[in-house]
C-alpha atoms as a PDB file:
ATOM      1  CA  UNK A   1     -22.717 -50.581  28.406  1.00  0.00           C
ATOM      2  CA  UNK A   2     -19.906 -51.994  27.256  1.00  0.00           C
ATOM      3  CA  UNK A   3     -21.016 -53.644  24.276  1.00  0.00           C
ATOM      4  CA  UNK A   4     -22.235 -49.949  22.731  1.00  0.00           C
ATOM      5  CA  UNK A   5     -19.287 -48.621  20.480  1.00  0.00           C
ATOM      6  CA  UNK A   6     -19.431 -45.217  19.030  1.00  0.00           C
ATOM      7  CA  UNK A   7     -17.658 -44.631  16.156  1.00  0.00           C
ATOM      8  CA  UNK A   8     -15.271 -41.598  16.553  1.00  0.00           C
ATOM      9  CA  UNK A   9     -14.714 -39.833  12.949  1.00  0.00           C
ATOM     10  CA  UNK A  10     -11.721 -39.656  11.959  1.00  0.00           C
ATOM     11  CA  UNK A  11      -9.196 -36.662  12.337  1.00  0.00           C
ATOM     12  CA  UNK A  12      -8.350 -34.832   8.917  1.00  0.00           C
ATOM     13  CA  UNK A  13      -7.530 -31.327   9.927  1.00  0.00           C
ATOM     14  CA  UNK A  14      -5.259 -31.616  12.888  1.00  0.00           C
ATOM     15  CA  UNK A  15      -2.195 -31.951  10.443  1.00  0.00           C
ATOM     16  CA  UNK A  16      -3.808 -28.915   8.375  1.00  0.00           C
ATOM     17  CA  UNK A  17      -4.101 -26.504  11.537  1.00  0.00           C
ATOM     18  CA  UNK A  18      -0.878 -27.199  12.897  1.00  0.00           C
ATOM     19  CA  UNK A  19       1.144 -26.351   9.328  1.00  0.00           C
ATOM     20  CA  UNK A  20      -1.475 -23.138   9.072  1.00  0.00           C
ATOM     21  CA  UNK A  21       0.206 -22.343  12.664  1.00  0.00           C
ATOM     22  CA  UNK A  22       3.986 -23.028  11.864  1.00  0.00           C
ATOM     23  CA  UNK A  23       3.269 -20.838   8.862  1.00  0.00           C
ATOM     24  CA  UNK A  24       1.533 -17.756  10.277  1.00  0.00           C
ATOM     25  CA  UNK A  25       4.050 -18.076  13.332  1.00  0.00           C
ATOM     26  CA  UNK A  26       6.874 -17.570  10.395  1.00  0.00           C
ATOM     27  CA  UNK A  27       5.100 -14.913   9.088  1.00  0.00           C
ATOM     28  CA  UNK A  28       4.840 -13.452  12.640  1.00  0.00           C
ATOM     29  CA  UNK A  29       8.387 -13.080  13.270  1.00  0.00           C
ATOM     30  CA  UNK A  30       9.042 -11.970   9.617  1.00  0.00           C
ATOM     31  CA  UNK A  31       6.459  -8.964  10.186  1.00  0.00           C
ATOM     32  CA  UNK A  32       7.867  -8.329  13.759  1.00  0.00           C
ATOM     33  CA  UNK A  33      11.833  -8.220  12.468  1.00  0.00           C
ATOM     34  CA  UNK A  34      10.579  -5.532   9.687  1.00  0.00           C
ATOM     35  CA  UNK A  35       8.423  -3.913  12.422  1.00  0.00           C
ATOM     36  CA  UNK A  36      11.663  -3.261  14.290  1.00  0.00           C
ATOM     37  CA  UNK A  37      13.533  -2.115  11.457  1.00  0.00           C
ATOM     38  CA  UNK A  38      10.436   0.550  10.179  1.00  0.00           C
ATOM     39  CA  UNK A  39      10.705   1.632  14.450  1.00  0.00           C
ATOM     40  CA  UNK A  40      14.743   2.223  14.164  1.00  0.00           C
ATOM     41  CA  UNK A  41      13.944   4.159  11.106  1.00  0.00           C
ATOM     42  CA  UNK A  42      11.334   6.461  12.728  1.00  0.00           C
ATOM     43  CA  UNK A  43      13.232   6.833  16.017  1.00  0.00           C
ATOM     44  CA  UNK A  44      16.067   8.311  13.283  1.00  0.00           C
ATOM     45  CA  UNK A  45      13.930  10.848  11.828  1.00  0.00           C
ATOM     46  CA  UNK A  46      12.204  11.181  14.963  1.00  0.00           C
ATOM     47  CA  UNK A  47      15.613  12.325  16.565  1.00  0.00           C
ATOM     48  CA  UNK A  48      16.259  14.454  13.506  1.00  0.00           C
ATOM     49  CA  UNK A  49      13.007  16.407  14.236  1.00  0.00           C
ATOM     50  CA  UNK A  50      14.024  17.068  17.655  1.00  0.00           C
ATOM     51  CA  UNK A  51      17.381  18.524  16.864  1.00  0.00           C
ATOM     52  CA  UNK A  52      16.325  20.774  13.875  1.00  0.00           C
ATOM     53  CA  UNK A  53      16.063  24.782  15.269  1.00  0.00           C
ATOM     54  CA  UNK A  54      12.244  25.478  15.985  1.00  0.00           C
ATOM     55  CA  UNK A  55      10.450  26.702  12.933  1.00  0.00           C
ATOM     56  CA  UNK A  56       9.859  30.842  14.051  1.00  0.00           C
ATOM     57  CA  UNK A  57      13.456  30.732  14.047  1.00  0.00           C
ATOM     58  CA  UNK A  58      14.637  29.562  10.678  1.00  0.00           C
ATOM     59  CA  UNK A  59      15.692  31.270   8.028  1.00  0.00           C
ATOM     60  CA  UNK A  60      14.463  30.349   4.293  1.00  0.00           C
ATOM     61  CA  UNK A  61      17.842  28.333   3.836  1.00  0.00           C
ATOM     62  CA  UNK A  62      17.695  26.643   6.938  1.00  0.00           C
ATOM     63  CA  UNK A  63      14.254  25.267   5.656  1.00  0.00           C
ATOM     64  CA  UNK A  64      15.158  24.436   2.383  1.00  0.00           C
ATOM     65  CA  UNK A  65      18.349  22.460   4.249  1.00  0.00           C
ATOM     66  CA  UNK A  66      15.938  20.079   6.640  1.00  0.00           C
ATOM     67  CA  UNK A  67      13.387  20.408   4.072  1.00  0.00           C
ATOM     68  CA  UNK A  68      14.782  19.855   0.302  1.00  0.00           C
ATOM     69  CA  UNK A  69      11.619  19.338  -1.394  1.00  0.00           C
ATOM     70  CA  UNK A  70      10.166  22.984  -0.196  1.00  0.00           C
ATOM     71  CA  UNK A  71      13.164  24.195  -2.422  1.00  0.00           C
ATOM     72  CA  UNK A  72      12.470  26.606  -5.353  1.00  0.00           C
ATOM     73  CA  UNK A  73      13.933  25.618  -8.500  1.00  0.00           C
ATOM     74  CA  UNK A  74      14.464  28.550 -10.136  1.00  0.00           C
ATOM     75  CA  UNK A  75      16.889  27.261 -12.931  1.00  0.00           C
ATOM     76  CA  UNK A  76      14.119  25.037 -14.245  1.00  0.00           C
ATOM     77  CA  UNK A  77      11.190  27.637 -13.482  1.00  0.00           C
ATOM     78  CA  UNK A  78      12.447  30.617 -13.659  1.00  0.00           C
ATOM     79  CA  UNK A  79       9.261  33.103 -13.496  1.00  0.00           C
ATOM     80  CA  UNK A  80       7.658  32.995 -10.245  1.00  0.00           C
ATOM     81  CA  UNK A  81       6.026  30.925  -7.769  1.00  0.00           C
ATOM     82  CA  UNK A  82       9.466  28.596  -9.319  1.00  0.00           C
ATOM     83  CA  UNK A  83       7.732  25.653  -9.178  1.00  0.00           C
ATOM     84  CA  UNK A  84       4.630  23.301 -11.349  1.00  0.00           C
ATOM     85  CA  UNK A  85       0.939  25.198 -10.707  1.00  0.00           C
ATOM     86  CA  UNK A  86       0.184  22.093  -9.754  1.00  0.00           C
ATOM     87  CA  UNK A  87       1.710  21.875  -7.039  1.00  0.00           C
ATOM     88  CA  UNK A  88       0.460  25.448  -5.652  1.00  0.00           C
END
């Protein structure tokens, strides 16, 4: 038995796999860190949300104030619905 030799191929890819793997785990902790950042963000507005006054209680100006884009601009349009038909 001893005098049967197989002959083992030899390894090409191991070097290849393990810089795929250092690479994705850099890309990994690059996603995660901007992950957190995009979470601190939404926890902001999130909080924001919470401490607005609920929605039957506002007044138009208090919903133009949390809510500048639902602002008419009636400088620029002056006729009504003060804003683009496109946007209706």
């Amino acid at each position: 038995f001893n005098a049967l030799k197989v002959p083992v191929p030899e390894d090409k890819y191991t070097a290849q796999v393990d810089a795929e793997e250092k690479k994705d785990v850099k890309i990994c902790a690059e996603f995660l860190s901007l992950s957190k950042t995009r979470i601190e963000e939404y926890e902001k507005e999130l909080e924001k949300m919470k401490n607005i006054i609920p929605f039957d209680q506002m007044t138009v100006e208090d919903l133009n104030e949390v809510f500048p884009d639902t602002k008419l601009d009636k400088k620029k349009y002056p006729y009504w619905p003060h804003q683009p038909i496109e946007q209706l």
